[in-house]
C-alpha atoms as a PDB file:
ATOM      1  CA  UNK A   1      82.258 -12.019  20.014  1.00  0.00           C
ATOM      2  CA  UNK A   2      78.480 -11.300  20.050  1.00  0.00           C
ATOM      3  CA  UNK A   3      76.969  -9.940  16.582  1.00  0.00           C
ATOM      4  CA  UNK A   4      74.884  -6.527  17.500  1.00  0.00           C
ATOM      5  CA  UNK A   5      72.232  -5.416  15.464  1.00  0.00           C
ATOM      6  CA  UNK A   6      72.970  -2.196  13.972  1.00  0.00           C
ATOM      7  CA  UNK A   7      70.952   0.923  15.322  1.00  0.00           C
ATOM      8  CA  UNK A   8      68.446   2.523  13.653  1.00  0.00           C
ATOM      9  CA  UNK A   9      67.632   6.109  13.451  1.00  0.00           C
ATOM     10  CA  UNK A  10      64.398   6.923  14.475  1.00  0.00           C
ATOM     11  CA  UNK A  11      61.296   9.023  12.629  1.00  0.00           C
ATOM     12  CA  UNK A  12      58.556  10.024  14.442  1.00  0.00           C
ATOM     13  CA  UNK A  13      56.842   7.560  11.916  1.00  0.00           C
ATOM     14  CA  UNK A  14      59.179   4.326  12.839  1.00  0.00           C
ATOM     15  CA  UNK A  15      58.431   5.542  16.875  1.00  0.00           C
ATOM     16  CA  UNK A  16      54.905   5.761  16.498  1.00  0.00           C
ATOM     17  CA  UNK A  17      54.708   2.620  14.444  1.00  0.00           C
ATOM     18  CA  UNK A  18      56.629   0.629  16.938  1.00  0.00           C
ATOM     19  CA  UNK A  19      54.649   2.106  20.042  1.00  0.00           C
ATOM     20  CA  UNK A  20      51.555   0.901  18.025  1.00  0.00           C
ATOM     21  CA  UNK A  21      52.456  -2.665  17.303  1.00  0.00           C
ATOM     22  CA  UNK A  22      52.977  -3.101  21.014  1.00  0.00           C
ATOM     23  CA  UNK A  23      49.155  -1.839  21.517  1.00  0.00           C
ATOM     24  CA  UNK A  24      47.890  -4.822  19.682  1.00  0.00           C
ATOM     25  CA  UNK A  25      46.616  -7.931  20.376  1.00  0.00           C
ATOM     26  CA  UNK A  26      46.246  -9.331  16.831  1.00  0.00           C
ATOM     27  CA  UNK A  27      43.253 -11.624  16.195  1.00  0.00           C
ATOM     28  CA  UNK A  28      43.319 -13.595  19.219  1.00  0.00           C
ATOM     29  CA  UNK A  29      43.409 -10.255  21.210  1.00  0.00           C
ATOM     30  CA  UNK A  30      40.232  -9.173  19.215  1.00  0.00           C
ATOM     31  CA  UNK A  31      38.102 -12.773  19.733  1.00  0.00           C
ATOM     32  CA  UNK A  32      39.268 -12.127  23.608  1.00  0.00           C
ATOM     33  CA  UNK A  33      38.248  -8.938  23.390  1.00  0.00           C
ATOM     34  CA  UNK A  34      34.897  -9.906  21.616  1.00  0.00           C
ATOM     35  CA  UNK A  35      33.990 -13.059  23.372  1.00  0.00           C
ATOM     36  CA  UNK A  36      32.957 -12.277  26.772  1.00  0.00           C
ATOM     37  CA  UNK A  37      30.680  -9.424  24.940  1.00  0.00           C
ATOM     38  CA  UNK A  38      28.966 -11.686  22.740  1.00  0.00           C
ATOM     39  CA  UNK A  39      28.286 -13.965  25.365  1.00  0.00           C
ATOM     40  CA  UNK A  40      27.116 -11.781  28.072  1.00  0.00           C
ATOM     41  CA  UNK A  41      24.164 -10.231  25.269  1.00  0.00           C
ATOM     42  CA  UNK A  42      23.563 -13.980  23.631  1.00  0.00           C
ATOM     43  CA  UNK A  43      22.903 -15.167  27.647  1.00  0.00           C
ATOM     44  CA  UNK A  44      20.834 -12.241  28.830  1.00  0.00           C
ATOM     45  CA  UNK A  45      18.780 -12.252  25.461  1.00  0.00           C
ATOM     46  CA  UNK A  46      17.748 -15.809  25.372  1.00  0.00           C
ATOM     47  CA  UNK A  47      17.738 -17.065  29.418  1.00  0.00           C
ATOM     48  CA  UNK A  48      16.983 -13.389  30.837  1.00  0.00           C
ATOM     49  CA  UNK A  49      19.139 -14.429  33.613  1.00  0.00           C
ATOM     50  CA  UNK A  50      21.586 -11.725  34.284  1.00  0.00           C
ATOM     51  CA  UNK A  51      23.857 -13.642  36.811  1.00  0.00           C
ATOM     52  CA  UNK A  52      24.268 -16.555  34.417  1.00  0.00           C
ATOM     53  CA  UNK A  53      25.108 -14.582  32.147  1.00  0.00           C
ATOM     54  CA  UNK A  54      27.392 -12.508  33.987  1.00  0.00           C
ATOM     55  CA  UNK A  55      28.811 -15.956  35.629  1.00  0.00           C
ATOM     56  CA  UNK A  56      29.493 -17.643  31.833  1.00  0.00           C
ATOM     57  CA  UNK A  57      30.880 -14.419  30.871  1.00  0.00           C
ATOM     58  CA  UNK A  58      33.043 -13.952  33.227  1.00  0.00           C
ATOM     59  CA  UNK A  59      33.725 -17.610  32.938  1.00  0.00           C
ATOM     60  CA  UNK A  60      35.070 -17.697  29.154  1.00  0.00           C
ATOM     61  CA  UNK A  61      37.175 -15.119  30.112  1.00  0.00           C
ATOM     62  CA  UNK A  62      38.919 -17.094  32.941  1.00  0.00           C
ATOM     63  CA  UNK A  63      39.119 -19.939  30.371  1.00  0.00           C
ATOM     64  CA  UNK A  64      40.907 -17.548  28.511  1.00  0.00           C
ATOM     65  CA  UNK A  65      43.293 -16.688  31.217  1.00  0.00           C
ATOM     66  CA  UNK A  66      44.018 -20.109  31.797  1.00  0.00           C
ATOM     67  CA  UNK A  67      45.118 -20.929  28.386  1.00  0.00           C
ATOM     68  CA  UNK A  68      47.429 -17.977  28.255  1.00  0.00           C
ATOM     69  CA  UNK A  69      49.154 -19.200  31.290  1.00  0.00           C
ATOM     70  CA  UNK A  70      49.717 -22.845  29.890  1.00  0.00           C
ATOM     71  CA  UNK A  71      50.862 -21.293  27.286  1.00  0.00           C
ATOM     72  CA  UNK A  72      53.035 -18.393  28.780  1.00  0.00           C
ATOM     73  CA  UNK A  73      51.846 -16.029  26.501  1.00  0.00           C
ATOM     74  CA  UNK A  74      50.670 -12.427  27.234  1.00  0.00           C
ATOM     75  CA  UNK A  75      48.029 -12.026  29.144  1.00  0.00           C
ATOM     76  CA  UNK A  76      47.796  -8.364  28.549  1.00  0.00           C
ATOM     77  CA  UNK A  77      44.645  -8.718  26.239  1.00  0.00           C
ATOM     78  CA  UNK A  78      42.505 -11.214  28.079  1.00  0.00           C
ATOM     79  CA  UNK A  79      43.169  -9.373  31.231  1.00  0.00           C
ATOM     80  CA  UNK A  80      41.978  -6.417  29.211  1.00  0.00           C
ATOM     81  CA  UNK A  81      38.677  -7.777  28.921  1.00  0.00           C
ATOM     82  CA  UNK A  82      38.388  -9.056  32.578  1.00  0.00           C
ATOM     83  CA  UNK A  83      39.049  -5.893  34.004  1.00  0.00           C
ATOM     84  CA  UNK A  84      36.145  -4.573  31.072  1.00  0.00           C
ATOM     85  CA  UNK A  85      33.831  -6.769  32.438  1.00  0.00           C
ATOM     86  CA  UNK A  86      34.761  -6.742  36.567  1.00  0.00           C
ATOM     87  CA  UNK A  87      33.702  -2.904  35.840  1.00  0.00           C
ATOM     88  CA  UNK A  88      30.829  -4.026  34.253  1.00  0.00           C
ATOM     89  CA  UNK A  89      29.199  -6.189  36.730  1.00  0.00           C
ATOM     90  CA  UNK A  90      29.917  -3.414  39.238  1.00  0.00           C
ATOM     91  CA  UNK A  91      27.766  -1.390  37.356  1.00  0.00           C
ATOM     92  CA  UNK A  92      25.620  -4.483  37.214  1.00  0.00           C
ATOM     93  CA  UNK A  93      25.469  -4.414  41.369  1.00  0.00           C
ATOM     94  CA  UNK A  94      25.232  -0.800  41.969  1.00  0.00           C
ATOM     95  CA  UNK A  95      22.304  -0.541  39.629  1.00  0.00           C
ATOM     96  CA  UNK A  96      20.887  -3.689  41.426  1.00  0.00           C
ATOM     97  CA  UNK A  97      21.868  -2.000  44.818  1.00  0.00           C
ATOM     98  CA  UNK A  98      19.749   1.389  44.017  1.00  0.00           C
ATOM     99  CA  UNK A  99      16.707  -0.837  43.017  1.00  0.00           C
ATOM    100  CA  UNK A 100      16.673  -0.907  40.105  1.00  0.00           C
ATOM    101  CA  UNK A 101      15.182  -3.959  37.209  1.00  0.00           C
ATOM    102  CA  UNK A 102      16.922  -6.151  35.531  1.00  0.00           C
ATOM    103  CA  UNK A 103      16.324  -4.206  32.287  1.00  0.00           C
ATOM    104  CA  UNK A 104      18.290  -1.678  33.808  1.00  0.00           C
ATOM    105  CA  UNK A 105      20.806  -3.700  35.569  1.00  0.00           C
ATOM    106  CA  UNK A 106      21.297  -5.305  31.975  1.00  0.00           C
ATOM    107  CA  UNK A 107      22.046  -1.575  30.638  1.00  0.00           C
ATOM    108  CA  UNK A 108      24.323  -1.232  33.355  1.00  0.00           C
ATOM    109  CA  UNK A 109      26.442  -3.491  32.069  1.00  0.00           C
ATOM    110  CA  UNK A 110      27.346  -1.531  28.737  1.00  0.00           C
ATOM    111  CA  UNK A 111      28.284   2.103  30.962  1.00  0.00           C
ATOM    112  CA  UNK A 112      30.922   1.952  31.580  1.00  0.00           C
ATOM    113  CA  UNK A 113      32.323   1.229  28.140  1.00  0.00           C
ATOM    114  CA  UNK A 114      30.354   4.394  27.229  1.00  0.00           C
ATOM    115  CA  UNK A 115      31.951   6.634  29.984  1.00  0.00           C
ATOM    116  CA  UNK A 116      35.092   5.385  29.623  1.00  0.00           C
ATOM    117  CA  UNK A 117      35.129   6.395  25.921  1.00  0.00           C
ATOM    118  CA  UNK A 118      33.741   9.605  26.742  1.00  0.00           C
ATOM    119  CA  UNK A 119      36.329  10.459  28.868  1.00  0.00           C
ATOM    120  CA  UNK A 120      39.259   8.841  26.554  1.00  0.00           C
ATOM    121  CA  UNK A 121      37.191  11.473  23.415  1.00  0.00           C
ATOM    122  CA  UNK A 122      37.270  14.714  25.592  1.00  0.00           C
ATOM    123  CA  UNK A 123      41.402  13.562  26.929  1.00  0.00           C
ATOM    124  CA  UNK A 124      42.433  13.142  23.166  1.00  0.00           C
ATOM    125  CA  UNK A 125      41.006  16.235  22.194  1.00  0.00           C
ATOM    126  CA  UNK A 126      41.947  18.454  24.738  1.00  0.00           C
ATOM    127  CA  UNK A 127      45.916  17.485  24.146  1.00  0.00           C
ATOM    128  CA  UNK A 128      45.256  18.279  20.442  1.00  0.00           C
ATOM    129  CA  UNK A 129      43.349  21.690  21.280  1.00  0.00           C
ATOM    130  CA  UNK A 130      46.042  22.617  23.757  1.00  0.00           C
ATOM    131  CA  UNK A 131      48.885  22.126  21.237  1.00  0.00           C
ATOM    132  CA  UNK A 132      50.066  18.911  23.311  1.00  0.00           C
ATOM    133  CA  UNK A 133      48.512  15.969  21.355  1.00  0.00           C
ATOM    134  CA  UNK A 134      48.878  12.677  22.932  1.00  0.00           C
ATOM    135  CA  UNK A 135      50.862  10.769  20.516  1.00  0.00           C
ATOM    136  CA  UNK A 136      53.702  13.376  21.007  1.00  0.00           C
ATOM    137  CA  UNK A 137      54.529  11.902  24.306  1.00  0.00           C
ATOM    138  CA  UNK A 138      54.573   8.655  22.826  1.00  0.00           C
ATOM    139  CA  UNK A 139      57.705   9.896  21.132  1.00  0.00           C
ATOM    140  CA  UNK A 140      59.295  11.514  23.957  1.00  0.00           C
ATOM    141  CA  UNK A 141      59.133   8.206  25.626  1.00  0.00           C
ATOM    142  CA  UNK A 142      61.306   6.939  22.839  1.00  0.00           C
ATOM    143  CA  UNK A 143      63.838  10.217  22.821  1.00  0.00           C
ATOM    144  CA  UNK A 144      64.080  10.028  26.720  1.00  0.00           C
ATOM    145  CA  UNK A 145      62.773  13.480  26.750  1.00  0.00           C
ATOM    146  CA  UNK A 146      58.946  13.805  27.113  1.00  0.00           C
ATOM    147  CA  UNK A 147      58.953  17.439  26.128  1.00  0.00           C
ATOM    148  CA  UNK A 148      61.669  17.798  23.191  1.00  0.00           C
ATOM    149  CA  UNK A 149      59.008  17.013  20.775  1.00  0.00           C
ATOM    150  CA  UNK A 150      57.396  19.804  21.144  1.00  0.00           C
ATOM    151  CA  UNK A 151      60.239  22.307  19.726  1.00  0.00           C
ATOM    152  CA  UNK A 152      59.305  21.197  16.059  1.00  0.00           C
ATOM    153  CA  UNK A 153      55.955  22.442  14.539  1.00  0.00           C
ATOM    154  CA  UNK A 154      56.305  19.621  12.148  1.00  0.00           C
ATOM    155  CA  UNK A 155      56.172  16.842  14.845  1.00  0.00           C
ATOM    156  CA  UNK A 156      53.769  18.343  16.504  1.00  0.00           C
ATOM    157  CA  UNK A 157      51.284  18.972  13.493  1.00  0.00           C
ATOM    158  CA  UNK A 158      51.986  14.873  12.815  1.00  0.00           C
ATOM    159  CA  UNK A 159      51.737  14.013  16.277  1.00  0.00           C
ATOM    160  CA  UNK A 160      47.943  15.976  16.227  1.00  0.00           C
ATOM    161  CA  UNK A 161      46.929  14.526  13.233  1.00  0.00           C
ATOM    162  CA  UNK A 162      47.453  11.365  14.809  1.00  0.00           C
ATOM    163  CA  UNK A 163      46.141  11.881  18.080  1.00  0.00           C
ATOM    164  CA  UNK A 164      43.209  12.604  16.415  1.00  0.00           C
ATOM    165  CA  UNK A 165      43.025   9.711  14.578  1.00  0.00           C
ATOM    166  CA  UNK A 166      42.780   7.641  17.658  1.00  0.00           C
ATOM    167  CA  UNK A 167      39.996  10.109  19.755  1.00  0.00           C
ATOM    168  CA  UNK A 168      37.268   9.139  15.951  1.00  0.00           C
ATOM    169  CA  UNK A 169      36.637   5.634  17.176  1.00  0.00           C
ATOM    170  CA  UNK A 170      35.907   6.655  20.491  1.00  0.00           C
ATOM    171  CA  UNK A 171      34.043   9.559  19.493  1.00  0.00           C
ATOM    172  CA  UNK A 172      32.025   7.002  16.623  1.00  0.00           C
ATOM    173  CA  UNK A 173      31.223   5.412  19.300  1.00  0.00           C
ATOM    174  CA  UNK A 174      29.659   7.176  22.218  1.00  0.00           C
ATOM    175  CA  UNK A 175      27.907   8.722  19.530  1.00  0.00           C
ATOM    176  CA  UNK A 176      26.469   5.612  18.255  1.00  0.00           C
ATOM    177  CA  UNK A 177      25.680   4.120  21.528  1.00  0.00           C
ATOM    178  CA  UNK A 178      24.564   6.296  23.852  1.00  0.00           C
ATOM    179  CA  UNK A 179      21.337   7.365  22.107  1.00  0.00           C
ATOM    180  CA  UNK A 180      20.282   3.290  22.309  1.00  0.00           C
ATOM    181  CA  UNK A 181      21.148   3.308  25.925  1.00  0.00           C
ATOM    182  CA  UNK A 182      19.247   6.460  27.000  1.00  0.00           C
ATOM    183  CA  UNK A 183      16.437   5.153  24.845  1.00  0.00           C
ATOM    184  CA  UNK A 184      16.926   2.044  26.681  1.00  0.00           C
ATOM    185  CA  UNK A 185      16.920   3.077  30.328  1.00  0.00           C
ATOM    186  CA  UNK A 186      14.109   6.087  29.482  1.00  0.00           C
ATOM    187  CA  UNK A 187      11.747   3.146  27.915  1.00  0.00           C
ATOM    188  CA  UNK A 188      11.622   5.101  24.310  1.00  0.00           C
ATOM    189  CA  UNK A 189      13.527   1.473  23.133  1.00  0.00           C
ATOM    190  CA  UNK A 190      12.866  -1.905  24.508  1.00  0.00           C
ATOM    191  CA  UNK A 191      15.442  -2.860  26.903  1.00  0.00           C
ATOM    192  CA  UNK A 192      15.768  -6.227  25.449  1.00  0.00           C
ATOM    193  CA  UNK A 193      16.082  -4.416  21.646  1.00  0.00           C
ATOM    194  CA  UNK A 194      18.706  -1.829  23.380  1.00  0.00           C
ATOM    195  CA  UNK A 195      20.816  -4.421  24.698  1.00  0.00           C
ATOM    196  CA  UNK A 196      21.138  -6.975  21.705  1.00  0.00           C
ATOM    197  CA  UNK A 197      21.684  -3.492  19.531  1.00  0.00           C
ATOM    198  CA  UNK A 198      24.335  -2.547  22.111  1.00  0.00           C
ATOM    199  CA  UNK A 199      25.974  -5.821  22.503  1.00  0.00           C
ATOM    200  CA  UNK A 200      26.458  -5.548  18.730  1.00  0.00           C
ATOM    201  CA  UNK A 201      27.573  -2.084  18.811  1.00  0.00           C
ATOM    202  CA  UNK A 202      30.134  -3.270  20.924  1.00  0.00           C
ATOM    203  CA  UNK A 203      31.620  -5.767  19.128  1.00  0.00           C
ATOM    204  CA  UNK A 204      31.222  -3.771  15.560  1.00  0.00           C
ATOM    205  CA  UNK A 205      32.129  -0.661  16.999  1.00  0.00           C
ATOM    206  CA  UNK A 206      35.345  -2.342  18.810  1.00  0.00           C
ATOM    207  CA  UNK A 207      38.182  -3.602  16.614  1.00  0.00           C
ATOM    208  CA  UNK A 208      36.770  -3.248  13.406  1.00  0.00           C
ATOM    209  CA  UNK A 209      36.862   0.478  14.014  1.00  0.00           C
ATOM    210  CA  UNK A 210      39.740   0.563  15.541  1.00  0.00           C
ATOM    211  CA  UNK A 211      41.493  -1.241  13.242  1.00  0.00           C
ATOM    212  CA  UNK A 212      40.053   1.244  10.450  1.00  0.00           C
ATOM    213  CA  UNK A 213      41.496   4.165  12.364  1.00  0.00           C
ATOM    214  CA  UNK A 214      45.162   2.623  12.955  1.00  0.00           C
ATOM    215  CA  UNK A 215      45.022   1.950   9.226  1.00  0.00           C
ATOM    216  CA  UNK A 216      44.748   5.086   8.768  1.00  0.00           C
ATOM    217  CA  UNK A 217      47.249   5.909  11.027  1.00  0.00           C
ATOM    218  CA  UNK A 218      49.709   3.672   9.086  1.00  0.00           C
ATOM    219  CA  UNK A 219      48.850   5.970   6.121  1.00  0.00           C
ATOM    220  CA  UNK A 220      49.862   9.227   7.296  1.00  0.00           C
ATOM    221  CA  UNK A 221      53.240   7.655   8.597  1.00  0.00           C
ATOM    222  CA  UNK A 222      53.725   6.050   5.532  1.00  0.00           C
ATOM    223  CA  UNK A 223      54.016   9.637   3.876  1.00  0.00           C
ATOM    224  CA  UNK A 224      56.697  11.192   5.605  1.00  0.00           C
ATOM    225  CA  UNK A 225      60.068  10.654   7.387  1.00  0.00           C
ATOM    226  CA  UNK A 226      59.861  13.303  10.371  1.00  0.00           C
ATOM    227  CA  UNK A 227      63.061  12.956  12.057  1.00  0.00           C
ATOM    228  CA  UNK A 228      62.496  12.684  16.325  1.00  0.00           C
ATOM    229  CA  UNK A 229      65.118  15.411  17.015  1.00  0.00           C
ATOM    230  CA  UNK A 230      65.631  17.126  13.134  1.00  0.00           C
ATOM    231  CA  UNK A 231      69.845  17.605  15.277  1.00  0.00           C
ATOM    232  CA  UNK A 232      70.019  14.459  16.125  1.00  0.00           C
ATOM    233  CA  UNK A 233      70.161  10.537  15.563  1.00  0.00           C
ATOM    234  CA  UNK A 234      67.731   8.792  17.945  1.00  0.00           C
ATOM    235  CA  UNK A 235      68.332   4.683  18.207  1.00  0.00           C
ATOM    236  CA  UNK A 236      64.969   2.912  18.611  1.00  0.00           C
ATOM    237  CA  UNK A 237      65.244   0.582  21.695  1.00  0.00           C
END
């Protein structure tokens, strides 16, 4: 006979937990994440050659790939960070494309991270404003029911607290950056200064803060015990 593990009954705290530990990459997920970043501003900053340093970006984060594969790992991380910086050298192109210099080409390269948390801030909030925060269908993915949640004011207060949670990094961070890029591209900042300050914005503004916001996270759940369905047993898959 074949020993099963015994189910567990599920908390909103024990889904949301689980959901999260799937989301990260641990520290080789951050150094992949990192990496092609670092290199990209170290290149452009001392060479001022914006292919190369597109190419040995690009290039560490192939070597990166390749590794995983050896290894059969998951390459959900690294391929993170190619896709970050395939968007990035479009940028790169349409700003070379529209005539523009390589300062601004350079700058190019960090927009997209900039709209892209824009876009994840104004998302996040609007589910909390709304009364639908994000997180909440996180636990409906769980309960098989993507709405159910949403019956208890208690999940739903947790599950906004927590959606919230995650929009502050992003929020931190266009706030952060985009002042240093507009003073880039407008010429109130040198472009070379607004780079290297961006490039470590980046990186500093990246896991580190995101880390300090899903430590938070853990927090709150560590507090409570709100059931999924307060009727029912939920087994976590």
């Amino acid at each position: 006979m074949t020993d099963h593990t015994a189910p567990s009954v599920a908390t909103v705290e024990e889904v949301v937990r689980a959901q999260l530990s799937r989301a990260l990459g641990g520290r080789r997920g951050m150094v992949e994440a990192a990496v092609p970043t670092l290199l990209f501003t170290v290149m452009w900053l001392t060479t001022r050659e914006l292919q190369l340093a597109l190419l040995v970006s690009i290039g560490a984060a192939v070597v990166m790939l390749v590794i995983r594969v050896v290894q059969r790992s998951s390459l959900q991380f690294v391929l993170n960070a190619i896709f970050g910086i395939g968007i990035g050298w479009l940028f790169v192109r349409l700003a070379a494309s529209r005539g523009g210099s390589e300062d601004e080409q350079a700058l190019a390269y960090f927009l997209p991270g900039l709209i892209y948390n824009t876009g994840y801030s104004v998302v996040l909030a609007a589910t909390c404003l709304v009364g639908w925060p994000l997180v909440g269908f996180m636990v409906g993915s769980v309960t098989g029911d993507p709405t159910a949640w949403h019956s208890s004011k208690q999940v739903v207060r947790l599950c906004t607290t927590l959606t919230w949670l995650l929009a502050v990094p992003c929020i931190i961070r266009v706030a952060v950056q985009a002042p240093v890029w507009f003073a880039g591209r407008s010429g109130g900042m040198d472009a070379d200064t607004a780079v290297a300050v961006l490039g470590i914005l980046k990186v500093g503004l990246g896991w580190p803060l995101q880390l300090a916001a899903l430590g938070a996270m853990v927090w709150v759940l560590s507090r409570n015990a709100t059931p999924v369905d307060p009727g029912d047993q939920v087994e976590l898959a």
